[in-house]
C-alpha atoms as a PDB file:
ATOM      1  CA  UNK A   1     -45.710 131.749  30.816  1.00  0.00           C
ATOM      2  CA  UNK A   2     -43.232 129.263  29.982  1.00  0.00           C
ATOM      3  CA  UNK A   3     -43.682 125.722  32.099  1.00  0.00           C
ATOM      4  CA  UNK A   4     -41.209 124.415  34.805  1.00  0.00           C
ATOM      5  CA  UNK A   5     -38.590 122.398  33.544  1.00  0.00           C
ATOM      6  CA  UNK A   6     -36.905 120.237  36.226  1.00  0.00           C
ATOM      7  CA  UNK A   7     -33.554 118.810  35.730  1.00  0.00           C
ATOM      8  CA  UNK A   8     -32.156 116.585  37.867  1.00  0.00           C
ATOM      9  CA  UNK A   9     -28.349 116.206  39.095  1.00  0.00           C
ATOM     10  CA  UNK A  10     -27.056 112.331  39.954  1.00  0.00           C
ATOM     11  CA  UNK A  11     -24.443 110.302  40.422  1.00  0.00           C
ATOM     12  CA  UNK A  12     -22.300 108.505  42.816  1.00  0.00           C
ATOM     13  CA  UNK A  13     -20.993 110.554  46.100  1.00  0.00           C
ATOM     14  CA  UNK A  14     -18.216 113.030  45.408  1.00  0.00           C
ATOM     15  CA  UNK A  15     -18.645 113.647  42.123  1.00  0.00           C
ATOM     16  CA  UNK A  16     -19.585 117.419  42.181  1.00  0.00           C
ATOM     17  CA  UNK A  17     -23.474 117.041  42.050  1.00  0.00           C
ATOM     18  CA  UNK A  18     -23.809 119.896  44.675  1.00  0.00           C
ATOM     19  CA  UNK A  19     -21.106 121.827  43.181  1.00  0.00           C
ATOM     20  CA  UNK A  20     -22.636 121.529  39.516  1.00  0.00           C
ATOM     21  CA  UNK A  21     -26.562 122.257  41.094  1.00  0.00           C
ATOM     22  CA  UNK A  22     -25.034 125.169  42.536  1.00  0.00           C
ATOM     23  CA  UNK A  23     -23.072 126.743  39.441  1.00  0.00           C
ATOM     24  CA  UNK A  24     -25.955 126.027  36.793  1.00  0.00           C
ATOM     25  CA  UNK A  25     -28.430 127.697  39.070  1.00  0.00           C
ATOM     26  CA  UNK A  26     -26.085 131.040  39.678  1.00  0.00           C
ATOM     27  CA  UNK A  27     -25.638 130.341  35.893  1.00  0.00           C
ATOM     28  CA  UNK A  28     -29.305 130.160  34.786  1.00  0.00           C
ATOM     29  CA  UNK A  29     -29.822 132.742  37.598  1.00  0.00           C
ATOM     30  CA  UNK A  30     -32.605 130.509  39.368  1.00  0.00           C
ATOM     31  CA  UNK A  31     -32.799 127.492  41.908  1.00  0.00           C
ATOM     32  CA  UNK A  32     -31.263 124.511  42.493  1.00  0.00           C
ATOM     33  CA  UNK A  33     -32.961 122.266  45.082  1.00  0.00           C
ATOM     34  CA  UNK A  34     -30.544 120.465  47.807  1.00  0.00           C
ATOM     35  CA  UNK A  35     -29.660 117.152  48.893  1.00  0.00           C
ATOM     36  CA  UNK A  36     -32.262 116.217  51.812  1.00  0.00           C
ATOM     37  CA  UNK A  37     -30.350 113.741  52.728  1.00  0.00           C
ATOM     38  CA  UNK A  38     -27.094 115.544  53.773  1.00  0.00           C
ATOM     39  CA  UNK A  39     -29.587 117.841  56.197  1.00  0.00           C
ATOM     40  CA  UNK A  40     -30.820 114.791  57.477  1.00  0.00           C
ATOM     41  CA  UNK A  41     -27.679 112.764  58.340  1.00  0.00           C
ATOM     42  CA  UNK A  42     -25.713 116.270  60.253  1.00  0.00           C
ATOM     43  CA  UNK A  43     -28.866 116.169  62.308  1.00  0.00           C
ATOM     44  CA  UNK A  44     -29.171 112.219  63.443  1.00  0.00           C
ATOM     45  CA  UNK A  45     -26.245 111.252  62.965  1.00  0.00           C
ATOM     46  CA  UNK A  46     -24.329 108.811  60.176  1.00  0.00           C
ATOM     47  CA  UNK A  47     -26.140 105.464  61.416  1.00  0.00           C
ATOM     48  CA  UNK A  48     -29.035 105.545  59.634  1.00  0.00           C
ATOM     49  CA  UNK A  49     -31.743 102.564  59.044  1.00  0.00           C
ATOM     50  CA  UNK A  50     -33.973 101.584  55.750  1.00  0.00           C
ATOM     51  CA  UNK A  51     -36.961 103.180  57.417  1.00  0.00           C
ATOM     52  CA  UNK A  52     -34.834 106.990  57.503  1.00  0.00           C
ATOM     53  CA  UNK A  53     -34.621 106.733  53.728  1.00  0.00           C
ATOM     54  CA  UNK A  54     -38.193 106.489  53.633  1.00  0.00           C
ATOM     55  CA  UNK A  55     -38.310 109.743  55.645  1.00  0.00           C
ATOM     56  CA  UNK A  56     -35.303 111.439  53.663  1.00  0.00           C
ATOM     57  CA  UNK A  57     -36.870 110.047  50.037  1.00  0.00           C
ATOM     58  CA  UNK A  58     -40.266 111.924  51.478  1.00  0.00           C
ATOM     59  CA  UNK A  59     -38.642 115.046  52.443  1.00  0.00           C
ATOM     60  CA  UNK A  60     -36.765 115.377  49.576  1.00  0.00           C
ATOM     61  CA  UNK A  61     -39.623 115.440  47.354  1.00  0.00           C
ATOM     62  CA  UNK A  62     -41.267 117.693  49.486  1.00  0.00           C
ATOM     63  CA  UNK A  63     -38.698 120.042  49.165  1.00  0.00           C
ATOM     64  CA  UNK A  64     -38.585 119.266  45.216  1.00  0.00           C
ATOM     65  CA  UNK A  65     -42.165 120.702  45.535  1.00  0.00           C
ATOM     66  CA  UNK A  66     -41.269 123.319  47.505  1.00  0.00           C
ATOM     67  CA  UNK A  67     -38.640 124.779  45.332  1.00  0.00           C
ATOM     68  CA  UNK A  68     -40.963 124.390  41.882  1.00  0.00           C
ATOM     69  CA  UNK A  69     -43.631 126.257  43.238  1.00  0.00           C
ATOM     70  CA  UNK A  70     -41.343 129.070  44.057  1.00  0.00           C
ATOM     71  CA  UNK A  71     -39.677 129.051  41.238  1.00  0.00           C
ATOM     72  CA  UNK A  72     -42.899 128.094  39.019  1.00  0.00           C
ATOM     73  CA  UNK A  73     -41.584 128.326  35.287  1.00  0.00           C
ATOM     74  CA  UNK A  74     -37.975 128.353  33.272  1.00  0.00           C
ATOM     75  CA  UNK A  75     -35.120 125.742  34.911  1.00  0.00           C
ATOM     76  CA  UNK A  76     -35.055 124.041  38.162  1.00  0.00           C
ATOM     77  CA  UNK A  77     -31.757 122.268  39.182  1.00  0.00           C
ATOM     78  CA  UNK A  78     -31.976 119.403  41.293  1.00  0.00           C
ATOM     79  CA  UNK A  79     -29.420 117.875  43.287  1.00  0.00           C
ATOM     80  CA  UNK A  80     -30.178 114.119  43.927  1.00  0.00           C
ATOM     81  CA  UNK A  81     -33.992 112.497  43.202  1.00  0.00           C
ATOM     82  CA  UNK A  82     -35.647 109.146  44.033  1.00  0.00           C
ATOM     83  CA  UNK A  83     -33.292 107.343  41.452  1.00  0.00           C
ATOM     84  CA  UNK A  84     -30.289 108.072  44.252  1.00  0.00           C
ATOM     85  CA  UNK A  85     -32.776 106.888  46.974  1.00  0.00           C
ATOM     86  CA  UNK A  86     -33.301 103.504  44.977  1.00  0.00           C
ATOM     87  CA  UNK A  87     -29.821 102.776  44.589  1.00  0.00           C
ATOM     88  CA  UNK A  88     -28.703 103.890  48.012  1.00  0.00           C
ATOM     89  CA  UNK A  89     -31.820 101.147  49.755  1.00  0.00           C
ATOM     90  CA  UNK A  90     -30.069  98.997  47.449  1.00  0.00           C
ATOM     91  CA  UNK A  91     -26.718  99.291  48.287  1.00  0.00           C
ATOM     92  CA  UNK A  92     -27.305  99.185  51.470  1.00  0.00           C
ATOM     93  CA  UNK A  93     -30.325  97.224  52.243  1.00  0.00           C
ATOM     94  CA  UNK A  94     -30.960  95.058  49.363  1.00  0.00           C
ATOM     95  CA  UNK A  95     -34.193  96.090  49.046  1.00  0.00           C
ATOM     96  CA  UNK A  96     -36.165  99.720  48.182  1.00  0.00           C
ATOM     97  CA  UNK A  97     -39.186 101.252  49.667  1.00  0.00           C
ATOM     98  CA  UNK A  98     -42.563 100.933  47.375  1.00  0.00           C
ATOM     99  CA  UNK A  99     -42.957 104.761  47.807  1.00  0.00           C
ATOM    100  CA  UNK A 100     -39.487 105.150  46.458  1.00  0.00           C
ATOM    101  CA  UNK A 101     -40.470 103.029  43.052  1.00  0.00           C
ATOM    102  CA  UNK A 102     -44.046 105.197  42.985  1.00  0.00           C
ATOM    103  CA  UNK A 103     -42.469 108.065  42.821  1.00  0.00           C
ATOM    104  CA  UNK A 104     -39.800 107.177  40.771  1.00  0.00           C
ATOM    105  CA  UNK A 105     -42.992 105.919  38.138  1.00  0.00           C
ATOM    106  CA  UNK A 106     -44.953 109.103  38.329  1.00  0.00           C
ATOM    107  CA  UNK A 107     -42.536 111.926  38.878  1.00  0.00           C
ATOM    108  CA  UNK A 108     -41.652 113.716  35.529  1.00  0.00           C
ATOM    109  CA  UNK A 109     -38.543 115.703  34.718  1.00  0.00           C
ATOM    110  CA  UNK A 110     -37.001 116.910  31.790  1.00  0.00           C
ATOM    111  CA  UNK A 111     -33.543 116.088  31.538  1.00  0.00           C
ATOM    112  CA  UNK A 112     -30.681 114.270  33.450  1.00  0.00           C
ATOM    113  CA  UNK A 113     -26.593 114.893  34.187  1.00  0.00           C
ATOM    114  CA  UNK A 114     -25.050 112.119  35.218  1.00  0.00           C
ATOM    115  CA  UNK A 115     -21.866 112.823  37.243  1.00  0.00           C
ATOM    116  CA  UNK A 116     -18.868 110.092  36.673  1.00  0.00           C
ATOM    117  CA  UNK A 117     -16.373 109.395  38.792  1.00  0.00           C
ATOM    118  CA  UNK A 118     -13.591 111.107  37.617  1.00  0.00           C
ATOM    119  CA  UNK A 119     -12.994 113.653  39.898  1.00  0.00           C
ATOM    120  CA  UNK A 120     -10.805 112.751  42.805  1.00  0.00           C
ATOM    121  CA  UNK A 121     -12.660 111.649  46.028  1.00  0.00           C
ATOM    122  CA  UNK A 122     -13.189 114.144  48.739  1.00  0.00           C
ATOM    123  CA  UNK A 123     -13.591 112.639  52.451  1.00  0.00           C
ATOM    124  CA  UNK A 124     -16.278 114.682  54.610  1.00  0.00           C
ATOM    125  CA  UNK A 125     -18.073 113.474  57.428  1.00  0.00           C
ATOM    126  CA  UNK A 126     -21.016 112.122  55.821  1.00  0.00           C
ATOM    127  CA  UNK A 127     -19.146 110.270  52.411  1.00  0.00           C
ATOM    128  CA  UNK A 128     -19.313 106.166  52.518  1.00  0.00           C
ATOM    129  CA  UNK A 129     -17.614 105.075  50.055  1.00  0.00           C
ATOM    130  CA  UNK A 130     -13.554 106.539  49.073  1.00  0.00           C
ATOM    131  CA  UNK A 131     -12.713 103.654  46.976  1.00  0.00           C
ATOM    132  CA  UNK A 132     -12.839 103.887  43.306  1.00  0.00           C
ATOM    133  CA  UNK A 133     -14.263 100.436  41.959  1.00  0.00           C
ATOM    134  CA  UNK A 134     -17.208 101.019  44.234  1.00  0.00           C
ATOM    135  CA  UNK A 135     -17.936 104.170  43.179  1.00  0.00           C
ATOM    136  CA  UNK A 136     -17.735 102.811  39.509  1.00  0.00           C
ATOM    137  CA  UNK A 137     -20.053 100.079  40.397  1.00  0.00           C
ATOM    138  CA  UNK A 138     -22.191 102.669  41.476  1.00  0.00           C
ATOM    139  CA  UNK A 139     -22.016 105.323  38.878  1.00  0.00           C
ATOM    140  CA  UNK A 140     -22.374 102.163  36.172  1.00  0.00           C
ATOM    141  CA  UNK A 141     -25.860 101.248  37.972  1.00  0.00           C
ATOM    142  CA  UNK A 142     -27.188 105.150  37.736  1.00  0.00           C
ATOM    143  CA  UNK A 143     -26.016 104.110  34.112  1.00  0.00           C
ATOM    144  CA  UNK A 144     -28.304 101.196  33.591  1.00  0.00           C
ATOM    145  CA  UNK A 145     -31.246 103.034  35.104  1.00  0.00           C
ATOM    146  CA  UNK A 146     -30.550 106.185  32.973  1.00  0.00           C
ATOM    147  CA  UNK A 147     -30.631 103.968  29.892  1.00  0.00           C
ATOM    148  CA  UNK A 148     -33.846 102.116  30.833  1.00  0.00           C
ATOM    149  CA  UNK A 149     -36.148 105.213  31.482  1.00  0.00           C
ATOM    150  CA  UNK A 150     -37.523 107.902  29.020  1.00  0.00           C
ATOM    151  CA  UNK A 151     -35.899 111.117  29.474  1.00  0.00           C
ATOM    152  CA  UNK A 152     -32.614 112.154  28.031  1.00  0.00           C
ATOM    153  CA  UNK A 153     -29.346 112.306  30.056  1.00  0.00           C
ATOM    154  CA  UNK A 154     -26.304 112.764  29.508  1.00  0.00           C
ATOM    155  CA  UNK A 155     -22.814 111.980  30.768  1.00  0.00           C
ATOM    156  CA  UNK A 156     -21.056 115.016  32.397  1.00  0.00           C
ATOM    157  CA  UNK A 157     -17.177 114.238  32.863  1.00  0.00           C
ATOM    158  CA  UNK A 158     -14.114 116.389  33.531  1.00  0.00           C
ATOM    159  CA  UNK A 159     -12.495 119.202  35.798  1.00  0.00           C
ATOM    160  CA  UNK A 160     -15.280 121.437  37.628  1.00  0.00           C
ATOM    161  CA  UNK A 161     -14.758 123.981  34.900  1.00  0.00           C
ATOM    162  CA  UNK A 162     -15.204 120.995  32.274  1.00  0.00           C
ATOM    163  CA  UNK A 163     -18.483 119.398  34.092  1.00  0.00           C
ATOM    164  CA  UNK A 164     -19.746 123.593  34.026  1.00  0.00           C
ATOM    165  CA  UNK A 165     -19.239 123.785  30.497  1.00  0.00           C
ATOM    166  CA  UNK A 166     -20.882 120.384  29.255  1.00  0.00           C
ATOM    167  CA  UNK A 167     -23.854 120.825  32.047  1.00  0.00           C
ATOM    168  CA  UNK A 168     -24.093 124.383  30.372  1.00  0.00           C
ATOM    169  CA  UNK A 169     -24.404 122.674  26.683  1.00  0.00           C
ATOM    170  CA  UNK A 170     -26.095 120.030  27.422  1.00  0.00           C
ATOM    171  CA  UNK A 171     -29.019 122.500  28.938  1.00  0.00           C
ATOM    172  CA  UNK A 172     -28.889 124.820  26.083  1.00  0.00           C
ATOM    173  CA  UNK A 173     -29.275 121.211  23.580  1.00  0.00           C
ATOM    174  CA  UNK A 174     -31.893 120.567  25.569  1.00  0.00           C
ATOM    175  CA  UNK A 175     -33.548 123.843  25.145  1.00  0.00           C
ATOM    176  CA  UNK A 176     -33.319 123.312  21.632  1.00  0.00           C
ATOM    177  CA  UNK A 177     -35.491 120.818  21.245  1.00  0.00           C
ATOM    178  CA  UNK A 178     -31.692 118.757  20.646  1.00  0.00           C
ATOM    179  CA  UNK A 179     -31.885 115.758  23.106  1.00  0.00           C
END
């Protein structure tokens, strides 16, 4: 049986991570795993404190593990992982959970897309941030941390049809044995 292989969606807000998740799954015709976090915030509300992205970071991975033993082998799309929690306690708390940093250390995956910021901003009820140079500052720190960790990722840029099409080769690179 071939093993699970997890790859994960980031990137700033509004910059398609859902959208992507969504298509590569009906693509790969498997599952992508959602973003806790938006579940969590319609419920309680936008104000949120450091200790709810303990409880949003926990939930999130137990939905990660929810989803992977369901789907149990080929691709599993993930929309957001601890990464996005670290930055987000940073951001807005200056500091980040221990748990968050564990399982950042001892969570494995396979292969990252890192959404830029070139799609134009979308306002919904939950988004923080509309202005560009933040969302820069943001994307260029899920840079940083891509760079200093071990598994491949790459950039994925463009129209929604564009990000599709490089998610789509970057999977199939990574498939073969490529990145």
């Amino acid at each position: 049986m071939e093993s699970l292989k997890k790859i994960v969606i980031i990137g700033p807000e509004s910059t398609g991570k859902s959208t992507l998740s969504a298509r590569l799954a009906e693509y790969y015709h498997t599952e992508w795993v959602p973003e806790y976090a938006r579940e969590y915030l319609l419920t309680h509300g936008k104000e949120y404190t450091f200790e709810d992205l303990y409880l949003i970071g926990k939930n999130q991975l137990k939905l990660e593990d929810e989803y992977a033993e369901r789907v149990k082998s080929g691709l599993l799309f993930i929309d957001t992982d601890m990464y996005v929690m670290k930055v987000w306690c940073e951001v807005v708390f200056g500091k980040v959970h221990d748990f968050i940093e564990e399982a950042i250390a001892q969570r494995k995956y396979d292969l990252y897309l890192l959404c830029d910021t070139d799609l134009p901003w979308v306002q919904d009820e939950l988004r923080e941030y509309p202005d560009l140079e933040t969302r820069r500052k943001l994307f260029l720190r899920y840079y940083e941390l891509m760079e200093h960790q071990e598994v491949p990722f790459v950039v994925i840029r463009g129209s929604q049809e564009e990000r599709l099409q490089a998610a789509i080769d970057a999977v199939e690179k990574f498939k073969a044995g490529l990145l």
